[in-house]
N, C-alpha and C. Protein backbone atom coordinates (compact mmCIF):
# COMPACT_ATOMS: atom_id res chain seq x y z
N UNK A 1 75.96 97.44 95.07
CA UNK A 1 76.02 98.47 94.05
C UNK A 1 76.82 99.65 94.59
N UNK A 2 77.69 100.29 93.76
CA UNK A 2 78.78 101.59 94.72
C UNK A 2 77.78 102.38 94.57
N UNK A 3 77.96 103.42 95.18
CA UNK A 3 77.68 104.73 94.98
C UNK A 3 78.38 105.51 93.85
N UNK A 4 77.89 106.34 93.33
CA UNK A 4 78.40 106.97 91.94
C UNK A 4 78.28 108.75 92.06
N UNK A 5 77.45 108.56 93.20
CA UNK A 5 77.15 110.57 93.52
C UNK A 5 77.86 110.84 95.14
N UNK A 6 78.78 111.92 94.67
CA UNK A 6 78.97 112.43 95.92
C UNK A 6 78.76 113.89 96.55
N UNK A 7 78.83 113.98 97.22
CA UNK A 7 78.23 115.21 97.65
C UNK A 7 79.19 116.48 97.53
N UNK A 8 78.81 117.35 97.01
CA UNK A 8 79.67 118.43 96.18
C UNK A 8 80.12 118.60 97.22
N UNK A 9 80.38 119.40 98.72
CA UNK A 9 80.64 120.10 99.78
C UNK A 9 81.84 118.71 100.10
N UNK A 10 81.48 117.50 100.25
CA UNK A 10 82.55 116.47 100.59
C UNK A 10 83.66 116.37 99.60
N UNK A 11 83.38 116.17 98.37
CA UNK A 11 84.14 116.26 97.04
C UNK A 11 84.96 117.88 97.32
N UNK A 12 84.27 118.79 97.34
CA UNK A 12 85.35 120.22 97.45
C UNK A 12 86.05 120.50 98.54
N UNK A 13 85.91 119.87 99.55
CA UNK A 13 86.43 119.83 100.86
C UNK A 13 87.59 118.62 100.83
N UNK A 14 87.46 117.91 100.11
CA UNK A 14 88.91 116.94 99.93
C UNK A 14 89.56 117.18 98.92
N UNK A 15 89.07 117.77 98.18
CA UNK A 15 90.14 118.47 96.45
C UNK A 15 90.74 119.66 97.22
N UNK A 16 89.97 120.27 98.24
CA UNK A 16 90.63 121.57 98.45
C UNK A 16 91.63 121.36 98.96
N UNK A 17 91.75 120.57 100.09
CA UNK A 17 92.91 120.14 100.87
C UNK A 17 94.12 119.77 100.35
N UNK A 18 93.55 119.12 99.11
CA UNK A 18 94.56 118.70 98.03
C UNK A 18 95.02 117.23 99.00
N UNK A 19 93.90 116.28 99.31
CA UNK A 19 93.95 114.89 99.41
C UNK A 19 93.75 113.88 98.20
N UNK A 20 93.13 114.85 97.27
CA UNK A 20 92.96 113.29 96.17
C UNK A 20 94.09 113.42 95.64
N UNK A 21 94.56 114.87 95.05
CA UNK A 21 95.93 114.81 94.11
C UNK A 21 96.07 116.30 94.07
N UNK A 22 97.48 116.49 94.24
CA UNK A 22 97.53 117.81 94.31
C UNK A 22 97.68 119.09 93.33
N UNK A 23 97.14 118.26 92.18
CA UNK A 23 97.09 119.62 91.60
C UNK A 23 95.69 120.69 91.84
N UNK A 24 95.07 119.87 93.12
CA UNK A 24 94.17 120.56 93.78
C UNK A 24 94.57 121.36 94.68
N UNK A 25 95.52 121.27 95.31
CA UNK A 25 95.81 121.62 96.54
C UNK A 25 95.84 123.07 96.92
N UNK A 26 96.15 124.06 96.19
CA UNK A 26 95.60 125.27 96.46
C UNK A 26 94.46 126.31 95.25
N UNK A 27 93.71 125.19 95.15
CA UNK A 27 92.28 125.66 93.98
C UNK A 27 91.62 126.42 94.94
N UNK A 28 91.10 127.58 94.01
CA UNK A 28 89.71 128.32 94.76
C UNK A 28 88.29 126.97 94.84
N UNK A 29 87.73 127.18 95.77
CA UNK A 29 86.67 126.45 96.01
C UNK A 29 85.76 126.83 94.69
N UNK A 30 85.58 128.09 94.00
CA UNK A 30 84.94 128.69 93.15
C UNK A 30 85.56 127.99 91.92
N UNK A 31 86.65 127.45 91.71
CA UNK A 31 86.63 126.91 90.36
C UNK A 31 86.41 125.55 90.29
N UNK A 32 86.41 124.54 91.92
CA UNK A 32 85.81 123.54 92.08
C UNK A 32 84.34 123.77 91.87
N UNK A 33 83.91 124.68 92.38
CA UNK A 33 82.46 124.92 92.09
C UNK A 33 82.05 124.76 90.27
N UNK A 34 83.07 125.53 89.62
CA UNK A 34 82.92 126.03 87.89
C UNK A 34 82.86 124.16 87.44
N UNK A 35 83.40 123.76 88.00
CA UNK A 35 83.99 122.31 87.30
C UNK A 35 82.80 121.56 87.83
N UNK A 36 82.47 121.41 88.92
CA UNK A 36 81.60 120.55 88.92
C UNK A 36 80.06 120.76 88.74
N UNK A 37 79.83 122.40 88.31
CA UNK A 37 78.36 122.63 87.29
C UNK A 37 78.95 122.47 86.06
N UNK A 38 79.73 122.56 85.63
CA UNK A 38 79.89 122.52 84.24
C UNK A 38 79.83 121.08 83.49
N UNK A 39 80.58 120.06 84.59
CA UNK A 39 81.01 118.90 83.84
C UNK A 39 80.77 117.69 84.78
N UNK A 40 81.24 117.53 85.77
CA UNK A 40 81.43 116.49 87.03
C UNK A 40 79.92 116.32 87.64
N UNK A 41 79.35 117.28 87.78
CA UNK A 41 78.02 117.43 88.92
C UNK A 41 77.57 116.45 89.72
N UNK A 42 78.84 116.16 90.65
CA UNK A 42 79.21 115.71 91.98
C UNK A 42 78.98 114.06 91.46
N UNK A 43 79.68 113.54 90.60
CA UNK A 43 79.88 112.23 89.97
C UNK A 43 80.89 112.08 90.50
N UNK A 44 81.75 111.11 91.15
CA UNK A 44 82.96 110.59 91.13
C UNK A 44 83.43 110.02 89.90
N UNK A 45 82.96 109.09 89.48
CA UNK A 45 83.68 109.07 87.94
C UNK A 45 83.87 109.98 86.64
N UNK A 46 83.26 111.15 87.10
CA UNK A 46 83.17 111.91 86.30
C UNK A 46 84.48 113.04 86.58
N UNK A 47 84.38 113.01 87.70
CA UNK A 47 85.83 113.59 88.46
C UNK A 47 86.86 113.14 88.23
N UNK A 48 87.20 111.71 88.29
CA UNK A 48 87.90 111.22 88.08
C UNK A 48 88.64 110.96 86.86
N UNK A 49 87.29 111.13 85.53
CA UNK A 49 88.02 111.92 84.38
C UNK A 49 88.79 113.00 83.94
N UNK A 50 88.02 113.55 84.62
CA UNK A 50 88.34 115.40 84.78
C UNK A 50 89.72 115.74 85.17
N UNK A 51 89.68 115.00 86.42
CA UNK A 51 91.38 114.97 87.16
C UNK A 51 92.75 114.23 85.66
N UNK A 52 92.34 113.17 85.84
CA UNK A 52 93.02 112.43 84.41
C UNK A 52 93.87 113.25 83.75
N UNK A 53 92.61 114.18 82.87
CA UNK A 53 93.09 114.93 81.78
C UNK A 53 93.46 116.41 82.33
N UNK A 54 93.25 116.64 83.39
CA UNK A 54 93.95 117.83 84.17
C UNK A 54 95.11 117.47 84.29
N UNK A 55 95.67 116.36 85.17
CA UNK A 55 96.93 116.05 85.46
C UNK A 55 98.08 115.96 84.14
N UNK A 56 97.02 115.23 83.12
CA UNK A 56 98.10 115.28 82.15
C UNK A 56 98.37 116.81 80.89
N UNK A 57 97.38 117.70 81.27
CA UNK A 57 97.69 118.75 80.50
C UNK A 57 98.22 119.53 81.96
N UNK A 58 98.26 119.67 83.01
CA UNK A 58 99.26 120.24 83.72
C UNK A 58 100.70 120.02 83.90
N UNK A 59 101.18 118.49 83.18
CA UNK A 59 102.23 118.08 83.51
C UNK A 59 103.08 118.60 81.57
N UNK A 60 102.35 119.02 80.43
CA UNK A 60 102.43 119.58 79.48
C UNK A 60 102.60 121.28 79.42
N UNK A 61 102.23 121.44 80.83
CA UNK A 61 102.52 122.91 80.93
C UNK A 61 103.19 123.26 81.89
N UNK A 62 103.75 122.10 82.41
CA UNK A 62 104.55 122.27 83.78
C UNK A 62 104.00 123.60 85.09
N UNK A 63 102.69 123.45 85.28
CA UNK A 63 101.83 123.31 86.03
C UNK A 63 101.88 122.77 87.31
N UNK A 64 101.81 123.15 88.88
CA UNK A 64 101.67 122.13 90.28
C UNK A 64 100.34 122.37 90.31
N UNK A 65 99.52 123.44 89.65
CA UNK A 65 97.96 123.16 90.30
C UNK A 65 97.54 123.68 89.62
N UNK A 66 96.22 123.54 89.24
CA UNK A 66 95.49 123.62 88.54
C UNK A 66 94.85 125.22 88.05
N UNK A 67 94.95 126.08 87.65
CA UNK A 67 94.51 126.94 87.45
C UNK A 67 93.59 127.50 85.97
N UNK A 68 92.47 128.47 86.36
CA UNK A 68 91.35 128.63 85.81
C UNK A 68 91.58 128.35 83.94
N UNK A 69 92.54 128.88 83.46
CA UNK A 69 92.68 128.48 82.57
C UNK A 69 92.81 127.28 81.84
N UNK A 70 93.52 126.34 82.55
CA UNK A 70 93.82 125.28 81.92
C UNK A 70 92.64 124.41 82.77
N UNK A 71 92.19 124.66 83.54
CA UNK A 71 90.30 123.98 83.79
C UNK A 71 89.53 124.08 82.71
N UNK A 72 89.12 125.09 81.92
CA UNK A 72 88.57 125.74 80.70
C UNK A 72 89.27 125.11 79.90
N UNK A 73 90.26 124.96 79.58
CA UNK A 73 90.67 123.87 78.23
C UNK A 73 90.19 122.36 78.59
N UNK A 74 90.37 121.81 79.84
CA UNK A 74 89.96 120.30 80.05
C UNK A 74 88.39 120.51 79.65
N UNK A 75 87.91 121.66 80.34
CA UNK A 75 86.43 121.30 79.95
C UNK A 75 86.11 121.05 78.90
N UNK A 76 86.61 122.22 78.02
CA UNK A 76 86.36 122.33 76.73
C UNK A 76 86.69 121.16 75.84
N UNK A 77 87.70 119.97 76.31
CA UNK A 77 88.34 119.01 76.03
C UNK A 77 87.04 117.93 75.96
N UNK A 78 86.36 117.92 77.22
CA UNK A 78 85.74 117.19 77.70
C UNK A 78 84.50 117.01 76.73
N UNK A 79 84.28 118.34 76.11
CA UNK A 79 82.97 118.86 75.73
C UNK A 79 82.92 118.34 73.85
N UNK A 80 83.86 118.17 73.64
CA UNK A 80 84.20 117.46 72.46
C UNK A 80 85.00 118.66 71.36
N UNK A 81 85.70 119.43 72.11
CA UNK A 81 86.70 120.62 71.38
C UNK A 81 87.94 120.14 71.80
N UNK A 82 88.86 120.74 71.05
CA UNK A 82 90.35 120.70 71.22
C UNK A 82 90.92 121.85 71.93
N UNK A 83 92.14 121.04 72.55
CA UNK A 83 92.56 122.04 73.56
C UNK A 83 93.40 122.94 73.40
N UNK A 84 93.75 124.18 73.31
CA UNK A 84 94.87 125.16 72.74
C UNK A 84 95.62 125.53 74.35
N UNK A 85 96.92 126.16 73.49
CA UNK A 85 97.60 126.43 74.88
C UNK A 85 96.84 127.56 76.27
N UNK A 86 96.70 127.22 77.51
CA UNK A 86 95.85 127.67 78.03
C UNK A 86 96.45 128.18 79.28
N UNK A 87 97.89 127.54 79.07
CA UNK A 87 98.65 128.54 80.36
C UNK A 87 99.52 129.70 80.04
């Protein structure tokens, strides 16, 4: 059976570095924090959504990383709202 929970401090410590994908790579730890109470809460697949639809509304705003705003639209995406321009 995989594992499905990971440990927030391991998860923000490899997004920070910007090892999974870099539109992490220079995030405040604090909006990794916002994202993963809000939506992820240290799920890998849940992250792995999250990232998804980050990557592809950052590449719509021509975006390299992720910033607070356009986190708040994925969420809000996530949450069953539509997303308005957020950069």
């Amino acid at each position: 059976m995989a594992v499905d929970r990971v440990w927030r401090p391991a998860l923000a410590c490899a997004a920070g570095r910007g090892r999974e994908c870099p539109i992490y790579e220079h995030v405040a730890g604090s909006l990794l924090a916002l994202i993963d109470d809000c939506y992820a809460h240290g799920c890998f697949r849940e992250w792995a959504s999250f990232t998804h639809s980050a990557l592809a509304f950052c590449h719509e705003q021509h975006a390299a990383t992720l910033t607070e705003p356009i986190a708040r639209a994925v969420l809000e995406l996530h949450a069953g709202g539509e997303i308005e321009h957020a950069a």
